[in-house]
Protein backbone atom coordinates (compact mmCIF):
# COMPACT_ATOMS: atom_id res chain seq x y z
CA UNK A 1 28.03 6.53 -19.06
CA UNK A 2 29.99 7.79 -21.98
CA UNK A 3 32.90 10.09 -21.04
CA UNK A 4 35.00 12.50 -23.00
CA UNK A 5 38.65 13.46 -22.12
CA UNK A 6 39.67 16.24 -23.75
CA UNK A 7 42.59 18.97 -24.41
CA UNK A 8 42.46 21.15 -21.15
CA UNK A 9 42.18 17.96 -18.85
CA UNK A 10 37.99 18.12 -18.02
CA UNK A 11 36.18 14.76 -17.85
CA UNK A 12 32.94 15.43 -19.52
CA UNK A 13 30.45 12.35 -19.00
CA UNK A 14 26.86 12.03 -20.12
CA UNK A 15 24.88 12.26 -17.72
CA UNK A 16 23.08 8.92 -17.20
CA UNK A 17 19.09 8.06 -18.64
CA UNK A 18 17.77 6.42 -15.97
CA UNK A 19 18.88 7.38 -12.23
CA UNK A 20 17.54 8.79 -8.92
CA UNK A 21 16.48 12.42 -9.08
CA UNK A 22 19.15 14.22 -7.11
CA UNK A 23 22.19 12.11 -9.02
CA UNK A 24 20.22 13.28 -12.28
CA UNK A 25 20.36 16.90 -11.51
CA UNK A 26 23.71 16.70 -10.43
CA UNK A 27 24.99 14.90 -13.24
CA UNK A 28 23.42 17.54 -15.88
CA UNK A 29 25.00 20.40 -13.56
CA UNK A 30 28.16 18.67 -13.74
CA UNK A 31 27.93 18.05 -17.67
CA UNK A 32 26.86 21.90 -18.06
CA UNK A 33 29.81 22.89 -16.16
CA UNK A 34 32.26 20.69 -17.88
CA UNK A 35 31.37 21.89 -21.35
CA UNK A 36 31.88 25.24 -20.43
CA UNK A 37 35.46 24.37 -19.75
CA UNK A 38 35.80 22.66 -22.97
CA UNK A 39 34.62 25.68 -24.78
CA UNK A 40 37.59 27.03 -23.10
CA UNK A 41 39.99 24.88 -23.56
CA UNK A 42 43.21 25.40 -25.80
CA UNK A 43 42.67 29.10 -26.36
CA UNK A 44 44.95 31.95 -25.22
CA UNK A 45 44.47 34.50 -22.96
CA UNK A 46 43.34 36.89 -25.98
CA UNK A 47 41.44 34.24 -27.56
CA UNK A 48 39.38 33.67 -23.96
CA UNK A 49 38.53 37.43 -24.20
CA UNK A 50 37.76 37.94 -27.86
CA UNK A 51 33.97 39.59 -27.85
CA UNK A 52 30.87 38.64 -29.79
CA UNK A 53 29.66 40.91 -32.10
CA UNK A 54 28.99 44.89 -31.37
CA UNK A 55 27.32 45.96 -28.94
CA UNK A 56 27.83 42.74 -27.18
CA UNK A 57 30.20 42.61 -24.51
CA UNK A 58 30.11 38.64 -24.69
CA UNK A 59 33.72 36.53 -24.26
CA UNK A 60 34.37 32.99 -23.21
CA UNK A 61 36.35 34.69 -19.86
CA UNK A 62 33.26 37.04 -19.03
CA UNK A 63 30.89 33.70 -19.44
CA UNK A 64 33.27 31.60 -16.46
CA UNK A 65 32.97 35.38 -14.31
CA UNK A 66 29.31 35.19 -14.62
CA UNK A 67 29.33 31.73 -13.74
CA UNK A 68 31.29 32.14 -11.24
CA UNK A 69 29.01 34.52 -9.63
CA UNK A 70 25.63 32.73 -10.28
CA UNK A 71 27.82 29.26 -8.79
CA UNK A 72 27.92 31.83 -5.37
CA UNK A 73 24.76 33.47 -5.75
CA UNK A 74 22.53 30.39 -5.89
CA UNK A 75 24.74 28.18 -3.33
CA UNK A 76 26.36 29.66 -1.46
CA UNK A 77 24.64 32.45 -0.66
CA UNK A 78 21.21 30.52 -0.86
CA UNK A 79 22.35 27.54 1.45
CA UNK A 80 25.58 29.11 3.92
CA UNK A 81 24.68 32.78 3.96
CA UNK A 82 27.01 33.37 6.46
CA UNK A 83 29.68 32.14 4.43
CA UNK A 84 29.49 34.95 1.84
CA UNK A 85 27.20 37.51 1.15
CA UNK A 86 26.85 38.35 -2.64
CA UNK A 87 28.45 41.34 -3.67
CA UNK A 88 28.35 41.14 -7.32
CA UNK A 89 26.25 43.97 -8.75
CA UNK A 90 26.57 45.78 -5.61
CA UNK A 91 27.83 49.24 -7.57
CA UNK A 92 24.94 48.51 -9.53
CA UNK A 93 27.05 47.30 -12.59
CA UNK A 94 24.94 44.07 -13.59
CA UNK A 95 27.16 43.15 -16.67
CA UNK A 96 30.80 43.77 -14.89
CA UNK A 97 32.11 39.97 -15.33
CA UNK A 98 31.39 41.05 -19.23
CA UNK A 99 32.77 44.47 -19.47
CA UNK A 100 36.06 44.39 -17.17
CA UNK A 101 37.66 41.39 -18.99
CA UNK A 102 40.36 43.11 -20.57
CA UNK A 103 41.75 43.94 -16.87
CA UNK A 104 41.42 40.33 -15.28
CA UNK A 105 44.10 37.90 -15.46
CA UNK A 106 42.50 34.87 -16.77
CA UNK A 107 44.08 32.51 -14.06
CA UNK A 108 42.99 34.02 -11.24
CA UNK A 109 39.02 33.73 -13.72
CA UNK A 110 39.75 30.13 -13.92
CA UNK A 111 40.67 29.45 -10.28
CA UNK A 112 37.82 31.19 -8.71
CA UNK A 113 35.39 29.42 -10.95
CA UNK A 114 36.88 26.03 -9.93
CA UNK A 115 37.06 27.82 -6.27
CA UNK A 116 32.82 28.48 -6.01
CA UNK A 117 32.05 25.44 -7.86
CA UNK A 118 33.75 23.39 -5.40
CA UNK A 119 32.19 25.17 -2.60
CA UNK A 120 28.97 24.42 -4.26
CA UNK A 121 29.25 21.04 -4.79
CA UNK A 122 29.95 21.01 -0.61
CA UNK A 123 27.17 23.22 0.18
CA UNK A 124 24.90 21.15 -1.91
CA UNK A 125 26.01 17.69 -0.14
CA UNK A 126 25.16 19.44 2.89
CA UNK A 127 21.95 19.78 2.25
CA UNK A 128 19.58 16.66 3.05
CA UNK A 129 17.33 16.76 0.67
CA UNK A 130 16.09 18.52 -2.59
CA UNK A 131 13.29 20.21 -0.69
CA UNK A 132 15.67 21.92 1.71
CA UNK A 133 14.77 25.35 1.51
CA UNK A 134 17.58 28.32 0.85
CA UNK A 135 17.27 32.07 0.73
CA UNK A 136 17.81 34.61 -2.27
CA UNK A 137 16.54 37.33 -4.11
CA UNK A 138 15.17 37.48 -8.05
CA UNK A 139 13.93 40.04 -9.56
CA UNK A 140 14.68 42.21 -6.13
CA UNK A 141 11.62 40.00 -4.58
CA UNK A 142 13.22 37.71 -1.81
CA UNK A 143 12.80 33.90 -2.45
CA UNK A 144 13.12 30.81 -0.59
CA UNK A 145 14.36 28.59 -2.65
CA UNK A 146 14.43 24.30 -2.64
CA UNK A 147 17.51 23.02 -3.39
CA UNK A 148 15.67 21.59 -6.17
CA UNK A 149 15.11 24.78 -7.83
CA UNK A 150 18.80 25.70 -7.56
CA UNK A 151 20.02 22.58 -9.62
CA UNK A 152 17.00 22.99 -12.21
CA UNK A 153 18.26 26.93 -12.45
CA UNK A 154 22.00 26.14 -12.72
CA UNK A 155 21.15 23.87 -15.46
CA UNK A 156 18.93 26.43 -16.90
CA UNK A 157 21.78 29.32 -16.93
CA UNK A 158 24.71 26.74 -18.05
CA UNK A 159 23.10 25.55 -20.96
CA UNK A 160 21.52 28.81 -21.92
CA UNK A 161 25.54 30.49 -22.00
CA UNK A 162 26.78 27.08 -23.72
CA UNK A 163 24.94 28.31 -26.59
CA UNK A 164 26.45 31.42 -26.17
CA UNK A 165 29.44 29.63 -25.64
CA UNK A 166 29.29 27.39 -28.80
CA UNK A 167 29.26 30.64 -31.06
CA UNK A 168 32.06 32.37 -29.27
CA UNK A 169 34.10 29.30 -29.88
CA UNK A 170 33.02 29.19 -33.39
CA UNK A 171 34.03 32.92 -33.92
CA UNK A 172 37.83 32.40 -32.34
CA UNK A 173 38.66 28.92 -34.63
CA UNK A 174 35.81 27.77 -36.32
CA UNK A 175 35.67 24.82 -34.05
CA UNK A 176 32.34 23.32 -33.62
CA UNK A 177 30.80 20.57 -31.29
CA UNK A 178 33.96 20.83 -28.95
């Protein structure tokens, strides 16, 4: 396994080819969740907040919010319910870790994130198999979903906002492939 050190101190290693099915959907989650950070890295506070293009409210600092909040929406409150019901969206504001990033402070952003994904990482080791069942709701329909489905969905939603990612980066300094 291949790993990459880079300028903001995250260990990003390729996920291996051949493994057991749980390491290998841990091992993309973790890769997923490293690049983000690498997207990240080296930029200043203004930099971490710089938008897309209009009407886009897309920044590299709303991406880890959102993140952060999928991180507690699919484990935690799937798999220790008890631990913390999700409240993001509750005023009905679905895009708020997009919109109120000029009035964060981009520590307390990054802490949380490493905070819930943490807690995930516990949750999930709790859990004894792939099949274990959690609880959620998509789509306002309530779900039970395998623990299975919760890795292949975290994959799913990192790599889908590492593309968004990519062009943010690209945007603030041109730098590509980080």
């Amino acid at each position: 396994m291949r790993e990459q050190d880079n300028s903001v101190g995250v260990v990003r290693a390729d996920p291996p080819v051949a493994a057991g099915e749980r390491a290998m959907l841990e091992s993309w989650l973790e890769f997923h969740r490293a690049t983000l950070l690498t997207k990240c890295g080296g930029l200043t506070d203004d930099e971490l907040r710089t938008r897309s293009v209009p009407p886009s409210s897309l920044s590299l600092l709303g991406l880890v919010g959102h993140l952060t909040g999928v991180e507690r929406n699919w484990f935690r409150s799937a798999f220790a319910p008890l631990d913390a019901p999700v409240t993001d969206g509750a005023d009905g504001r679905t895009d708020i870790d997009f919109d109120d990033v000029a009035d964060v402070d981009t520590a307390t952003v990054m802490a949380r994130f490493h905070a819930e994904v943490e807690h995930s990482r516990r949750v999930a080791a709790e859990q004894p198999s792939l099949d274990t069942l959690g609880t959620g709701i998509r789509g306002g329909q309530r779900i039970a979903p395998s623990l299975r489905w919760v890795y292949v969905h975290m994959i799913e939603e990192y790599a889908r906002h590492n593309g968004h990612a990519d062009l943010l980066r690209e945007r603030i300094d041109g730098a590509v492939g980080v």
